[in-house]
PDB file of N, CA and C in Angstrom:
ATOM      1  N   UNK A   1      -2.639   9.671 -15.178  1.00  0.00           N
ATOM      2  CA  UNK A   1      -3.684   8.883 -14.563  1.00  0.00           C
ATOM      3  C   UNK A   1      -3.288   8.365 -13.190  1.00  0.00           C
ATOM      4  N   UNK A   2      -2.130   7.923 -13.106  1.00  0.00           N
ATOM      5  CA  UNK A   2      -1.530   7.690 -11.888  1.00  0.00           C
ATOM      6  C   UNK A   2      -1.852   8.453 -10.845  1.00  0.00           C
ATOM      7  N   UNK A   3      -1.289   9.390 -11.115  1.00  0.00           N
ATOM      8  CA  UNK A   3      -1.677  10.784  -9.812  1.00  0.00           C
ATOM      9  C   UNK A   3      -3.059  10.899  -9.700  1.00  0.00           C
ATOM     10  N   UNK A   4      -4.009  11.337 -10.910  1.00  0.00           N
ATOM     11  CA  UNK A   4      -5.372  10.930 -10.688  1.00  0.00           C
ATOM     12  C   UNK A   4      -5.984  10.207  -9.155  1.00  0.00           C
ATOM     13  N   UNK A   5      -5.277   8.667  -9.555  1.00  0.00           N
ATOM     14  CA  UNK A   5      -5.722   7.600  -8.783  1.00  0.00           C
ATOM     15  C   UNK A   5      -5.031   7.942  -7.045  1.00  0.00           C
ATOM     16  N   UNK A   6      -4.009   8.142  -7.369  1.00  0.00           N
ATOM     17  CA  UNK A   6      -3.133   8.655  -5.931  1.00  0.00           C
ATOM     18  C   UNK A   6      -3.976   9.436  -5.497  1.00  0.00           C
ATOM     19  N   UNK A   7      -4.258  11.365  -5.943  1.00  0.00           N
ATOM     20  CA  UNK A   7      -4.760  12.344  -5.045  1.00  0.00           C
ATOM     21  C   UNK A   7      -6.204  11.572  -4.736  1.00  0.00           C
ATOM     22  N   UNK A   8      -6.924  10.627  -5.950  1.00  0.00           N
ATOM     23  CA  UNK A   8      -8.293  10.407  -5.217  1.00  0.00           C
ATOM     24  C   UNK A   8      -8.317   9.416  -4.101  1.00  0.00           C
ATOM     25  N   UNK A   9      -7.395   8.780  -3.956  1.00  0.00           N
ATOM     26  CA  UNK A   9      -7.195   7.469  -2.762  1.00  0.00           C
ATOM     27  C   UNK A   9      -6.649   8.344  -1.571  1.00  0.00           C
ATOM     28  N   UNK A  10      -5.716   9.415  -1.623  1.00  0.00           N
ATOM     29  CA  UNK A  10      -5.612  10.328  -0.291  1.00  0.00           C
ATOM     30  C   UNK A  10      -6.541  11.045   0.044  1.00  0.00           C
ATOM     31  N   UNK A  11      -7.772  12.007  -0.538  1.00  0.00           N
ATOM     32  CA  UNK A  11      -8.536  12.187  -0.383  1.00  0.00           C
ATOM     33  C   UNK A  11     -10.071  11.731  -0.047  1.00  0.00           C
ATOM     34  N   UNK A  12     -10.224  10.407  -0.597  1.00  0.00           N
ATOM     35  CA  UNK A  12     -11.521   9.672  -0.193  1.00  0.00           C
ATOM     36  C   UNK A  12     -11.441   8.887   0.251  1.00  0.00           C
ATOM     37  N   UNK A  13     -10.490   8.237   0.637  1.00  0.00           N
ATOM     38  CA  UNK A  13     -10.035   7.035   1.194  1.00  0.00           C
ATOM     39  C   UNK A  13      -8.930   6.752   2.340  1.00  0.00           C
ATOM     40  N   UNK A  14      -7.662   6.576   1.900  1.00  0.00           N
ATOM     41  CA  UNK A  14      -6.800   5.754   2.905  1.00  0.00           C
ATOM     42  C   UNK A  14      -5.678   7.548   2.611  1.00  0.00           C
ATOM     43  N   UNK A  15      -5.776   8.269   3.751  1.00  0.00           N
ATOM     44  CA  UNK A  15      -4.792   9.118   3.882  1.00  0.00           C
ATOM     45  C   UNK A  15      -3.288   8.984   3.465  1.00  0.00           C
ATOM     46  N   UNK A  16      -2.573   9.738   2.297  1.00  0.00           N
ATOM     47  CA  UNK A  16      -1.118   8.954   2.333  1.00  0.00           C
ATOM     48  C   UNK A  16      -0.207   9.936   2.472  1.00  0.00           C
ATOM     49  N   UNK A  17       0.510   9.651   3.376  1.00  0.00           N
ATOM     50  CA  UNK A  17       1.750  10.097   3.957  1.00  0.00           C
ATOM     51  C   UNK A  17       2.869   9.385   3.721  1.00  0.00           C
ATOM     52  N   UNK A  18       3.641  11.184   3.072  1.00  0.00           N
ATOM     53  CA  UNK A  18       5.058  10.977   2.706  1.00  0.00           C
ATOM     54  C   UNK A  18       6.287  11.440   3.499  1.00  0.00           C
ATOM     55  N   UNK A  19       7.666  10.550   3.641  1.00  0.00           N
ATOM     56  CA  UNK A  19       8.168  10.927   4.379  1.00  0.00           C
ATOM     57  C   UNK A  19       8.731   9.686   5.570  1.00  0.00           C
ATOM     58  N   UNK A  20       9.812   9.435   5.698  1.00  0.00           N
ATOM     59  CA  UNK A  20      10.623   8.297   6.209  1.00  0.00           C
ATOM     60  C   UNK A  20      10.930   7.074   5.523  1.00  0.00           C
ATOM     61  N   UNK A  21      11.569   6.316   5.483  1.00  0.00           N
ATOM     62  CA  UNK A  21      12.331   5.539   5.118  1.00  0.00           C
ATOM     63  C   UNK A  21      11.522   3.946   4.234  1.00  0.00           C
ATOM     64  N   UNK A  22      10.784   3.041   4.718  1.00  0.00           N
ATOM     65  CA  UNK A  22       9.669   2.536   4.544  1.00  0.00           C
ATOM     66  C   UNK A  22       8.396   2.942   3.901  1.00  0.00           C
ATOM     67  N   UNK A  23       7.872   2.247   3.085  1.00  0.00           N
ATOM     68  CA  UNK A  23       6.790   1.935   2.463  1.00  0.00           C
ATOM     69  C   UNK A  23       6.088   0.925   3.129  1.00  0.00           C
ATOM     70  N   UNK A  24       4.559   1.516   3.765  1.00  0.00           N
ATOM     71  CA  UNK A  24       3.371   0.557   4.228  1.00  0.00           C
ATOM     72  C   UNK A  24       2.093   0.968   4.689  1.00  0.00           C
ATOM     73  N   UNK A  25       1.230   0.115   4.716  1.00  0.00           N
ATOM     74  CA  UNK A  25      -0.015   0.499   4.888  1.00  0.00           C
ATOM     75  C   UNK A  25      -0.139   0.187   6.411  1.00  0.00           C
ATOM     76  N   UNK A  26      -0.553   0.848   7.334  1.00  0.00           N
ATOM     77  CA  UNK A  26      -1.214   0.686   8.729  1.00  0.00           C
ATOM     78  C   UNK A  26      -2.774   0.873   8.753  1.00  0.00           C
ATOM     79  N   UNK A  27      -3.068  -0.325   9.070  1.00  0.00           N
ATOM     80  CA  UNK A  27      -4.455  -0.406   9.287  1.00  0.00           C
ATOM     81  C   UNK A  27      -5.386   0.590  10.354  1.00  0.00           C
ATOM     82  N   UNK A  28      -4.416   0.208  11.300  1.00  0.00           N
ATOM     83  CA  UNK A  28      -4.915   0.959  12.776  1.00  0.00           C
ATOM     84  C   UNK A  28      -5.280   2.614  12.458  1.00  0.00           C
ATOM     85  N   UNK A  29      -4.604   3.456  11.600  1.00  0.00           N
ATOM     86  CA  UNK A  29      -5.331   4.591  11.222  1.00  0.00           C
ATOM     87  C   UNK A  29      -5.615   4.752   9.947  1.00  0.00           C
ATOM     88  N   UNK A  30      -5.373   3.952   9.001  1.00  0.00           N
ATOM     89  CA  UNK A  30      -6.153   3.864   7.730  1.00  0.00           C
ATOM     90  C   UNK A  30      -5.337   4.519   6.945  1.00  0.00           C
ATOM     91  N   UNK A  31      -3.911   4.525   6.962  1.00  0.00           N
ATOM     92  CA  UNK A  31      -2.582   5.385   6.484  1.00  0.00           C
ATOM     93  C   UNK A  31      -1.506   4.580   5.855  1.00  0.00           C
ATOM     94  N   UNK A  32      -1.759   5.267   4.221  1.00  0.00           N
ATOM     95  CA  UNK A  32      -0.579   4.069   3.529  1.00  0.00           C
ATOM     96  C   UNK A  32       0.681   5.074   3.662  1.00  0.00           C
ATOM     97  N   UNK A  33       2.121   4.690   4.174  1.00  0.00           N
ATOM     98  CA  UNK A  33       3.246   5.367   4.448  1.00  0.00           C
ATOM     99  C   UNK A  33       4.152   5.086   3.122  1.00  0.00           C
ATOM    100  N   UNK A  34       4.273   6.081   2.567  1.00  0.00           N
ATOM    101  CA  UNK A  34       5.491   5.997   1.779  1.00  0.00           C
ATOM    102  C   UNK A  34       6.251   6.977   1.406  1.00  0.00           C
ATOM    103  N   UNK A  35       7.802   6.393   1.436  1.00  0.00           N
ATOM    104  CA  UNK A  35       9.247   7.310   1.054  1.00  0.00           C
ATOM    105  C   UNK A  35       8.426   8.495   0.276  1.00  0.00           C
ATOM    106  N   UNK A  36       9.395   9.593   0.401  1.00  0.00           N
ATOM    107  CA  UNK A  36       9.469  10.781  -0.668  1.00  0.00           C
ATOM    108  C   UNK A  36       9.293  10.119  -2.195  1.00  0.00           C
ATOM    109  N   UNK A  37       9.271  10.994  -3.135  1.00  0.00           N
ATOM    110  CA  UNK A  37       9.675  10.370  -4.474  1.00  0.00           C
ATOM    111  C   UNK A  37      10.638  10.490  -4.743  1.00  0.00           C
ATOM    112  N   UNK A  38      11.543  11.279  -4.297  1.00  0.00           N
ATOM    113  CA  UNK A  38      12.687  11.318  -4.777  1.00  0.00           C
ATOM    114  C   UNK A  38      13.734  10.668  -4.400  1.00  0.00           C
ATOM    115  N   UNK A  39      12.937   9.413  -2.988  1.00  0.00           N
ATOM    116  CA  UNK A  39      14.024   8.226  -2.564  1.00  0.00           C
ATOM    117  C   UNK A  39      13.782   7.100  -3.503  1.00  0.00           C
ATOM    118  N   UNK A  40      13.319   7.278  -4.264  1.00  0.00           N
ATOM    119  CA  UNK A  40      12.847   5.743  -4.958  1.00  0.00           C
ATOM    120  C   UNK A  40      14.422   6.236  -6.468  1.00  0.00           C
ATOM    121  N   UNK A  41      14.104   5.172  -6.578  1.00  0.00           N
ATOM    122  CA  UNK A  41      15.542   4.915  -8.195  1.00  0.00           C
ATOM    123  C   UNK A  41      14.497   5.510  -9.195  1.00  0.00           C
ATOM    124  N   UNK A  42      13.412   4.973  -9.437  1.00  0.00           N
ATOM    125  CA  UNK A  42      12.491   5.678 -10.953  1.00  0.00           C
ATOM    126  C   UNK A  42      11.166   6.070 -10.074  1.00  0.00           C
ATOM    127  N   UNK A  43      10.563   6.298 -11.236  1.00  0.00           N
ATOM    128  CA  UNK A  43       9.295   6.482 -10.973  1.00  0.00           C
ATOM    129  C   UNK A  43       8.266   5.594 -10.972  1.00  0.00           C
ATOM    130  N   UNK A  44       8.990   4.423 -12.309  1.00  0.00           N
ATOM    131  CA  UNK A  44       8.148   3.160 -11.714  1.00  0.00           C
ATOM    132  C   UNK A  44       8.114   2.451 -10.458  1.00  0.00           C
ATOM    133  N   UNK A  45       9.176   2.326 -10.046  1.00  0.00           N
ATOM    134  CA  UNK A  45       9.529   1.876  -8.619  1.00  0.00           C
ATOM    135  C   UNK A  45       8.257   2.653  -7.408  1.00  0.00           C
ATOM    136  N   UNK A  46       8.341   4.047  -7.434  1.00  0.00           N
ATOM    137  CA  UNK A  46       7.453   4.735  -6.818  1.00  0.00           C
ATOM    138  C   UNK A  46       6.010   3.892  -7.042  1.00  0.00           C
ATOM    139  N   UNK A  47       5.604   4.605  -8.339  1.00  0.00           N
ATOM    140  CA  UNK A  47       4.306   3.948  -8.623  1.00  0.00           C
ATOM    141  C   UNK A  47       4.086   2.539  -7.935  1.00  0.00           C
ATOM    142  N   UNK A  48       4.877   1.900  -8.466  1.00  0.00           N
ATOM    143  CA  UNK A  48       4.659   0.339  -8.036  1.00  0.00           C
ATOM    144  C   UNK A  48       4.327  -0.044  -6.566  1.00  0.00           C
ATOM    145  N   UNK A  49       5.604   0.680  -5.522  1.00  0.00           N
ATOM    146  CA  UNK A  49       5.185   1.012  -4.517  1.00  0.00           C
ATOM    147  C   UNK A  49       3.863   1.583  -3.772  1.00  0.00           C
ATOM    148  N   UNK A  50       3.649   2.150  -4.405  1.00  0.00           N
ATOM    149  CA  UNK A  50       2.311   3.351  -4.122  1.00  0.00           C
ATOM    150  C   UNK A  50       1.484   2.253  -4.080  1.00  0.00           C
ATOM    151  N   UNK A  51       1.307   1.750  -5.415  1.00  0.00           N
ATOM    152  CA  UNK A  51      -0.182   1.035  -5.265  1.00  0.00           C
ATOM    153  C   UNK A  51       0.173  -0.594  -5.074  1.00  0.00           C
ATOM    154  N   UNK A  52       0.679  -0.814  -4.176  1.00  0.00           N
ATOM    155  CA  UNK A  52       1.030  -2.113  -3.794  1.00  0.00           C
ATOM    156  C   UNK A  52       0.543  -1.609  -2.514  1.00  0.00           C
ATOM    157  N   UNK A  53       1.078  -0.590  -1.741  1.00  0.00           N
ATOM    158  CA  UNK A  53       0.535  -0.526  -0.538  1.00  0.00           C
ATOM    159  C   UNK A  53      -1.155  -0.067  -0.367  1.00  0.00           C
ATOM    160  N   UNK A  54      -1.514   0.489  -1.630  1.00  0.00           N
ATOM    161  CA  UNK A  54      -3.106   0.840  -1.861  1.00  0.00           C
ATOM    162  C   UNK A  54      -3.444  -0.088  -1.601  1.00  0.00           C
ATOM    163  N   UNK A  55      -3.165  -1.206  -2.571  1.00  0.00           N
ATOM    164  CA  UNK A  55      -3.776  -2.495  -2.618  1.00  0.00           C
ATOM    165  C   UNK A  55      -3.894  -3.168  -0.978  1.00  0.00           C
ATOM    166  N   UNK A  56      -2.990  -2.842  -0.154  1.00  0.00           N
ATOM    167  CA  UNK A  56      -3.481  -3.509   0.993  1.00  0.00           C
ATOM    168  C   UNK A  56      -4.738  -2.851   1.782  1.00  0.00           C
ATOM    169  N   UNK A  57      -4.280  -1.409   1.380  1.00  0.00           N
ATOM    170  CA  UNK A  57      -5.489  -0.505   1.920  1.00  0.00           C
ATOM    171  C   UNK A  57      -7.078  -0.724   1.546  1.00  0.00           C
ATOM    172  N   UNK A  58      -7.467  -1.749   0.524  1.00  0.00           N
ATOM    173  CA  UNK A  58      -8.520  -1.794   0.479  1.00  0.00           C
ATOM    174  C   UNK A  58      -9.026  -3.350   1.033  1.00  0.00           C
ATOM    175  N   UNK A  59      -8.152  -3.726   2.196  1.00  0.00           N
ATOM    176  CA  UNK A  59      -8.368  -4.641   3.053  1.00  0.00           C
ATOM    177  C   UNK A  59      -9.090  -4.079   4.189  1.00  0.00           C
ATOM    178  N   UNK A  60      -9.264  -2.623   4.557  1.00  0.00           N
ATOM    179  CA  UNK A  60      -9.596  -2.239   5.507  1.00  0.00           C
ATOM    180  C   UNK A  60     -11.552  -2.491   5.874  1.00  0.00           C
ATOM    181  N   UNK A  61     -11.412  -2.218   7.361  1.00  0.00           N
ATOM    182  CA  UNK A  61     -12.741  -2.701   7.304  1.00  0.00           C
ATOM    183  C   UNK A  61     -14.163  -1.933   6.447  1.00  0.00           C
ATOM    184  N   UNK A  62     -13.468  -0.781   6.226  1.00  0.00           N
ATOM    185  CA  UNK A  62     -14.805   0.132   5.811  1.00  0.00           C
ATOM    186  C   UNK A  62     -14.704   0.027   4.217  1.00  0.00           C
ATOM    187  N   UNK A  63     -13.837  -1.062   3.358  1.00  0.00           N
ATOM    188  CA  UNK A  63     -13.892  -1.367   2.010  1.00  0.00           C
ATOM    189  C   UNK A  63     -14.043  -2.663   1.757  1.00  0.00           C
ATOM    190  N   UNK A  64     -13.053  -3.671   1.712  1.00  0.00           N
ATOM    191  CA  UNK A  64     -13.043  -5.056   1.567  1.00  0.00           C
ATOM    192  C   UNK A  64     -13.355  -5.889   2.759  1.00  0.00           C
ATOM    193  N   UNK A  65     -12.765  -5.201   3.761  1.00  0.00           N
ATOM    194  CA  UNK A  65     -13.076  -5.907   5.135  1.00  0.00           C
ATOM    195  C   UNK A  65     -12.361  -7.564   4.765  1.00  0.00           C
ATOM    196  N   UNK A  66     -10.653  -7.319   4.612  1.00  0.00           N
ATOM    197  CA  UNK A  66     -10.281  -8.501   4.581  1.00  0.00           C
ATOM    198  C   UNK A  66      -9.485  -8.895   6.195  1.00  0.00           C
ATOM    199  N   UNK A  67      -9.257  -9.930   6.409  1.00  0.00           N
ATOM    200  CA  UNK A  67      -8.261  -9.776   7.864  1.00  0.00           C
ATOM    201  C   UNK A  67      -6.666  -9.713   7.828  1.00  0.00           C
ATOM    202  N   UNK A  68      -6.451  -8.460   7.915  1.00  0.00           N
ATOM    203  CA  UNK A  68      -5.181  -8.029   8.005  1.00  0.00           C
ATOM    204  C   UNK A  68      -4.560  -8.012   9.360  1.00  0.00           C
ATOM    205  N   UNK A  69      -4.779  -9.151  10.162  1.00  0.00           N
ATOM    206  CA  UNK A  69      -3.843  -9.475  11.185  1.00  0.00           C
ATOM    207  C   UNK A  69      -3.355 -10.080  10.993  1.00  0.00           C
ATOM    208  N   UNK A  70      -2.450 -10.558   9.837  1.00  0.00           N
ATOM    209  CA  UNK A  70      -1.171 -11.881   9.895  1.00  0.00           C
ATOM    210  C   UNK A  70      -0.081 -10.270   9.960  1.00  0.00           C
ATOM    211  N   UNK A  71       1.250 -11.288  10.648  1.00  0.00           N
ATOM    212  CA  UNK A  71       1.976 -10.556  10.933  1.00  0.00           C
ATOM    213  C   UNK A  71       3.339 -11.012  10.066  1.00  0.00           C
ATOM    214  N   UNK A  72       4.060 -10.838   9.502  1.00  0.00           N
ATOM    215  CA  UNK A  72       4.988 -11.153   8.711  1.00  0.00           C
ATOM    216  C   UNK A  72       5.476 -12.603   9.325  1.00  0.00           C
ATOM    217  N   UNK A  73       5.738 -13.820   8.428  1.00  0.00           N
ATOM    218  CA  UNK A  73       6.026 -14.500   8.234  1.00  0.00           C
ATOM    219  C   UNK A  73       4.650 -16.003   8.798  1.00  0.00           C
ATOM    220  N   UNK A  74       3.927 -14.976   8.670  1.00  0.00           N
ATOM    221  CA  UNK A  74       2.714 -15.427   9.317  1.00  0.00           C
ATOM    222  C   UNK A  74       1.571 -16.329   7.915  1.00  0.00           C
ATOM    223  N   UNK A  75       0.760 -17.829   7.833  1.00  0.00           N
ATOM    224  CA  UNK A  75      -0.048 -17.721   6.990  1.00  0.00           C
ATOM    225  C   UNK A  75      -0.948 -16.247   6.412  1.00  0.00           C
ATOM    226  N   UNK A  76      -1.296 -15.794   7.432  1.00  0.00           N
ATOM    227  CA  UNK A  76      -2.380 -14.689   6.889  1.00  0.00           C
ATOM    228  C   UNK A  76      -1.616 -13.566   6.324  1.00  0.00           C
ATOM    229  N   UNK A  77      -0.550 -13.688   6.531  1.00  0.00           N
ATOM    230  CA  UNK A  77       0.463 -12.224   6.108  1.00  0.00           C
ATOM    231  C   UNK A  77       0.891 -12.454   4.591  1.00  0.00           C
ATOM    232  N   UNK A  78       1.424 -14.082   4.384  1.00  0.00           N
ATOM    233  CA  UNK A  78       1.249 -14.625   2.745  1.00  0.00           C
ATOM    234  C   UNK A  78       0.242 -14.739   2.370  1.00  0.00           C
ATOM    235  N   UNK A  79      -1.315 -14.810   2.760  1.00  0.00           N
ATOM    236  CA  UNK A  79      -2.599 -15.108   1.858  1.00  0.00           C
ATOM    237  C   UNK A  79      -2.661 -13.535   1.596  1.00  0.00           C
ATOM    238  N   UNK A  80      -2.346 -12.595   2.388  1.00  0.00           N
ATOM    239  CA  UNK A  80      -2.279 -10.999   2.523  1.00  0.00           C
ATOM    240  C   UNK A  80      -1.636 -10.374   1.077  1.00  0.00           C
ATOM    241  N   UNK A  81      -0.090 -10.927   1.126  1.00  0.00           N
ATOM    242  CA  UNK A  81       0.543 -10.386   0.399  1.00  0.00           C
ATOM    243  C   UNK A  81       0.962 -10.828  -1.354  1.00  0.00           C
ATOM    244  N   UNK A  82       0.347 -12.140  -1.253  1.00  0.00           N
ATOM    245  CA  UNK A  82       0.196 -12.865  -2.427  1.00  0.00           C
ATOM    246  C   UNK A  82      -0.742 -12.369  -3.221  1.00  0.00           C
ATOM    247  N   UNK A  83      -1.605 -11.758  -2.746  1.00  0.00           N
ATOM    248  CA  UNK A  83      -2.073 -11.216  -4.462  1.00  0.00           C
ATOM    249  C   UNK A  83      -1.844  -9.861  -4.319  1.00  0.00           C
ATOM    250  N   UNK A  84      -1.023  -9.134  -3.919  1.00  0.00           N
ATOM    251  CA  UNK A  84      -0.675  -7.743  -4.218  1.00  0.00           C
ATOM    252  C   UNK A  84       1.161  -7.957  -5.100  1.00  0.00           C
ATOM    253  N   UNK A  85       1.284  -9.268  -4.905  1.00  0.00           N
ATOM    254  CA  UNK A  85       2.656  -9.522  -5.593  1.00  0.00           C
ATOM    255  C   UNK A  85       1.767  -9.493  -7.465  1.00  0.00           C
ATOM    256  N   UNK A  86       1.160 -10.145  -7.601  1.00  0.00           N
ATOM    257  CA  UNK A  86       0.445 -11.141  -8.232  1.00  0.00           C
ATOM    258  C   UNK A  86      -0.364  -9.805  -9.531  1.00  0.00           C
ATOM    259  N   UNK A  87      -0.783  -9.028  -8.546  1.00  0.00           N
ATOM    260  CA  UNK A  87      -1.573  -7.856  -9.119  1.00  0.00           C
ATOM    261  C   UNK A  87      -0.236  -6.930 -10.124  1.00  0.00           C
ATOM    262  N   UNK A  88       0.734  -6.585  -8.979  1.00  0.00           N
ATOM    263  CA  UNK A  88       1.366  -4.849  -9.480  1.00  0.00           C
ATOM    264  C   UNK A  88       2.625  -6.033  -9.299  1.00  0.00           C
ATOM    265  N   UNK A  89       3.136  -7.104  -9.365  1.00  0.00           N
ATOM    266  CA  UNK A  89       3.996  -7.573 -10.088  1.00  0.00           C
ATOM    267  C   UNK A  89       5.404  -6.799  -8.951  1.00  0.00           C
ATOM    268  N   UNK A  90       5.037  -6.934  -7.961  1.00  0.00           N
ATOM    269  CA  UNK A  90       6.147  -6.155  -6.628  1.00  0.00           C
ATOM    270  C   UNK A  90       6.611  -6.862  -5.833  1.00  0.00           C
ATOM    271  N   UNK A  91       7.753  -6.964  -5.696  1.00  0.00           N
ATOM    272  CA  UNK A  91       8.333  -7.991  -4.678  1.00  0.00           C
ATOM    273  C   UNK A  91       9.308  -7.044  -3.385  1.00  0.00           C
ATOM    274  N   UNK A  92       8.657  -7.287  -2.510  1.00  0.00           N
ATOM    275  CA  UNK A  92       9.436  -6.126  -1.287  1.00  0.00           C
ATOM    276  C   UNK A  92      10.160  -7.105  -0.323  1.00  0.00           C
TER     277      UNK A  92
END
């Protein structure tokens, strides 16, 4: 089901690209970035990853339309990232 949810979120939604070091969502082209799978320790780790950064992806304007300009260490970057901890239980 996982993958399910993955190929349909790269395909109808938020493009995801694999490949470099970091895990994240960029707003500016609508692209959640994450490691290979085979850099992660398990597969939960992956997963968890994956849809932690989904979860920001549906901040974008053409879904939730939330404001994803806080910038790390920023209020809006904790109102941002507090319920994607909260949801998939991920601490980065």
């Amino acid at each position: 089901r996982a993958e399910a949810i993955l190929s349909y979120w790269d395909q109808n939604e938020s493009k995801i690209v694999y490949g470099g070091s970091q895990a994240y969502y960029r707003e500016s082209n609508d692209e959640v970035h994450l490691p290979e799978r085979a850099d992660f320790k398990s597969m939960q780790e992956f997963y968890s990853t994956a849809f932690h950064e989904i979860g920001h992806s549906t901040g974008h304007e053409s879904r939730l339309n939330r404001d994803l300009s806080g910038r790390f260490g920023s209020e809006n970057y904790a109102m941002e990232e507090l319920p994607q901890l909260c949801r998939f239980g991920r601490f980065h």
